[in-house]
Protein backbone atom coordinates (compact mmCIF):
# COMPACT_ATOMS: atom_id res chain seq x y z
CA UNK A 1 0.00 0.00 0.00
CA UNK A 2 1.74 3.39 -0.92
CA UNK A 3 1.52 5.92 2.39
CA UNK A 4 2.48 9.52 1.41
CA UNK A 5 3.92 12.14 3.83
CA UNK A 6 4.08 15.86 2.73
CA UNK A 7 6.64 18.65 4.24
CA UNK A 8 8.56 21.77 3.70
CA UNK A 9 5.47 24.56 4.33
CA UNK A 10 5.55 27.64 6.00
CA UNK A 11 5.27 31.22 5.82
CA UNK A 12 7.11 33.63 2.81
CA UNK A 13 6.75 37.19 2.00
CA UNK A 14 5.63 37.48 -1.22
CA UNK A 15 8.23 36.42 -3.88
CA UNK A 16 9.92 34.22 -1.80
CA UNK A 17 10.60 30.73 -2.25
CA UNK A 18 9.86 27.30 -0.64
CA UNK A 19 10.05 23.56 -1.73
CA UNK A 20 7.62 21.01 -0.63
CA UNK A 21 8.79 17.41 -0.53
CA UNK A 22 6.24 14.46 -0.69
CA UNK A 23 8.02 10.84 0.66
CA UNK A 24 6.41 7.92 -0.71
CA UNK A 25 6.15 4.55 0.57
CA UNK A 26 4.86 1.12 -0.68
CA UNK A 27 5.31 1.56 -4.76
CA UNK A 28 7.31 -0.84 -6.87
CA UNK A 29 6.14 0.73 -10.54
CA UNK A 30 6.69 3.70 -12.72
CA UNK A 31 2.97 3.50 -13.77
CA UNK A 32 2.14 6.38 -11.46
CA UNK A 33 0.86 9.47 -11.83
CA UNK A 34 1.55 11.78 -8.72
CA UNK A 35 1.03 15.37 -8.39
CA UNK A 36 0.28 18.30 -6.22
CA UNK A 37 -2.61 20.13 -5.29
CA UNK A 38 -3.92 23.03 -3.15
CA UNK A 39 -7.19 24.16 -1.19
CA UNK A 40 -7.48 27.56 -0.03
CA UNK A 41 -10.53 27.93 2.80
CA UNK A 42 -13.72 28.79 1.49
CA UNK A 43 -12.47 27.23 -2.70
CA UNK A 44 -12.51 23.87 -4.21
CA UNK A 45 -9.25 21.85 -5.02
CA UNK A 46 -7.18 22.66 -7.05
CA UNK A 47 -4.55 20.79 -9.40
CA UNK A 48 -1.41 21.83 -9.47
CA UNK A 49 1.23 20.17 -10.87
CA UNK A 50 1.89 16.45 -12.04
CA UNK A 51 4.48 14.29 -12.85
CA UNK A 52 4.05 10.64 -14.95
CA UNK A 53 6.86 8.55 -13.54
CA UNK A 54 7.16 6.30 -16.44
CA UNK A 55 8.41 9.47 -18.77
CA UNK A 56 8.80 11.85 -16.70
CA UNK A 57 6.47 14.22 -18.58
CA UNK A 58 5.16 17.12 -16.54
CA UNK A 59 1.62 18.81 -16.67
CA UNK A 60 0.95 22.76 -15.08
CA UNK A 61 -1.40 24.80 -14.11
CA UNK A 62 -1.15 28.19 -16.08
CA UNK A 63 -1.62 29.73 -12.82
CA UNK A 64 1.90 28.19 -11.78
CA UNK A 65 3.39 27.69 -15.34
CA UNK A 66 7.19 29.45 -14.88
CA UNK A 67 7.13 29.55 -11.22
CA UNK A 68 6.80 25.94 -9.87
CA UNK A 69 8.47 22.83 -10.75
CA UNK A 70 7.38 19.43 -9.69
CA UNK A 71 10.28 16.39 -9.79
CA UNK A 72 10.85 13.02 -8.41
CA UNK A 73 13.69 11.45 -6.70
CA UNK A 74 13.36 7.92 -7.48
CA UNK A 75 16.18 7.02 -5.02
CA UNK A 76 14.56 8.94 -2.63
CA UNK A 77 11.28 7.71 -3.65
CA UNK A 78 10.02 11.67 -2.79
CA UNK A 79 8.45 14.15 -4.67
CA UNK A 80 9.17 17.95 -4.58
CA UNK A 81 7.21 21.03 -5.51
CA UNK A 82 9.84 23.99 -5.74
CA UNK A 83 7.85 26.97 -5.64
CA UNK A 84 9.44 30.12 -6.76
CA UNK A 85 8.21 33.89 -6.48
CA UNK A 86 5.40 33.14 -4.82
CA UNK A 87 2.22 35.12 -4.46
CA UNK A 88 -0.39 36.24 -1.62
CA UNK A 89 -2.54 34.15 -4.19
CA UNK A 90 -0.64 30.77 -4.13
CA UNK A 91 -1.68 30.69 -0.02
CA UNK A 92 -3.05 27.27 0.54
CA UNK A 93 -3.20 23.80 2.17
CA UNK A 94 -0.81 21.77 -0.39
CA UNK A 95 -1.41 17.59 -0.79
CA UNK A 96 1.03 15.47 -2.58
CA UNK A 97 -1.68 12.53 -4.36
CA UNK A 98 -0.91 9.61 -6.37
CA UNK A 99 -2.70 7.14 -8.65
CA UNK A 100 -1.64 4.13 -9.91
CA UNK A 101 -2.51 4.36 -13.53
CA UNK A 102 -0.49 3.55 -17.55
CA UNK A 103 -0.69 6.37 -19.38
CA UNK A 104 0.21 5.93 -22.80
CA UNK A 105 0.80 9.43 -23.65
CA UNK A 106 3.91 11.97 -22.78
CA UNK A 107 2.31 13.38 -19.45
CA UNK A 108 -0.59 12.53 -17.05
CA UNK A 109 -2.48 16.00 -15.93
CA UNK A 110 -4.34 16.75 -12.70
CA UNK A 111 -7.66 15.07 -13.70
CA UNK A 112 -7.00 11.69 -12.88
CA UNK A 113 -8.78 9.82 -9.85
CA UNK A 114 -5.93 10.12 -7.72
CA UNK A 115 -6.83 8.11 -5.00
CA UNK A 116 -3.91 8.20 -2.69
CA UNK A 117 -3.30 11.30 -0.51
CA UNK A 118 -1.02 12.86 1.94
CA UNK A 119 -2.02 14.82 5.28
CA UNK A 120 -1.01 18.19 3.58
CA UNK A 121 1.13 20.98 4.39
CA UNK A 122 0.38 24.72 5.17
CA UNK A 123 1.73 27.46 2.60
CA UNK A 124 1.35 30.96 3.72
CA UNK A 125 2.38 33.95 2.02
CA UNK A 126 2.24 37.64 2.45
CA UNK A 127 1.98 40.72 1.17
């Protein structure tokens, strides 16, 4: 069973950076998709930013397109979100997800079932 475990939130000022890291457990294939995601209070989930292990391929938001960049340590078996100049906007609870799943494409975006989630971790930033 794969267990995922978010960290690396916190508080910025507003063009500040951070990196989240997501450590994954349990997983034996590259036929996973795993991304990020974000809720702020009172708005629905958002997708973020995935990664296809199998190629590698990456899929964006355009809200985060040029600013974040999702990669995977396979030796390390984690997955980071490096987050560059951040906005007031970008304030949210983040979740690292997974789904096992063969995409035959170069990329897998955020609208697959992902049915594997972490605990999440607070990102705050301010004006």
């Amino acid at each position: 069973q794969v267990h995922l475990a978010e960290s690396g939130g916190g508080s910025v000022q507003a063009g500040g950076s951070l990196r989240l890291s997501c450590t994954a457990s349990g997983y034996t294939s590259s036929d996973y998709c795993m991304g990020w995601f974000r809720q702020a209070p009172g708005k629905e989930r958002e997708g973020v930013a995935s990664i296809y292990l199998g190629t590698r391929g990456t899929y964006y938001v355009d809200s985060v397109k040029g600013r974040f960049t999702i990669s995977q340590d396979n030796a390390k078996r984690t997955l980071y979100l490096q987050m560059n100049n951040l906005k007031p906007e970008d304030t949210a609870m983040y979740y690292c997800a997974a789904v096992r799943v063969r995409v035959y494409g170069p990329y897998c975006d955020t609208n697959y079932h992902f049915n594997i989630w972490g605990q999440g971790t607070q990102v705050t930033v301010s004006s």
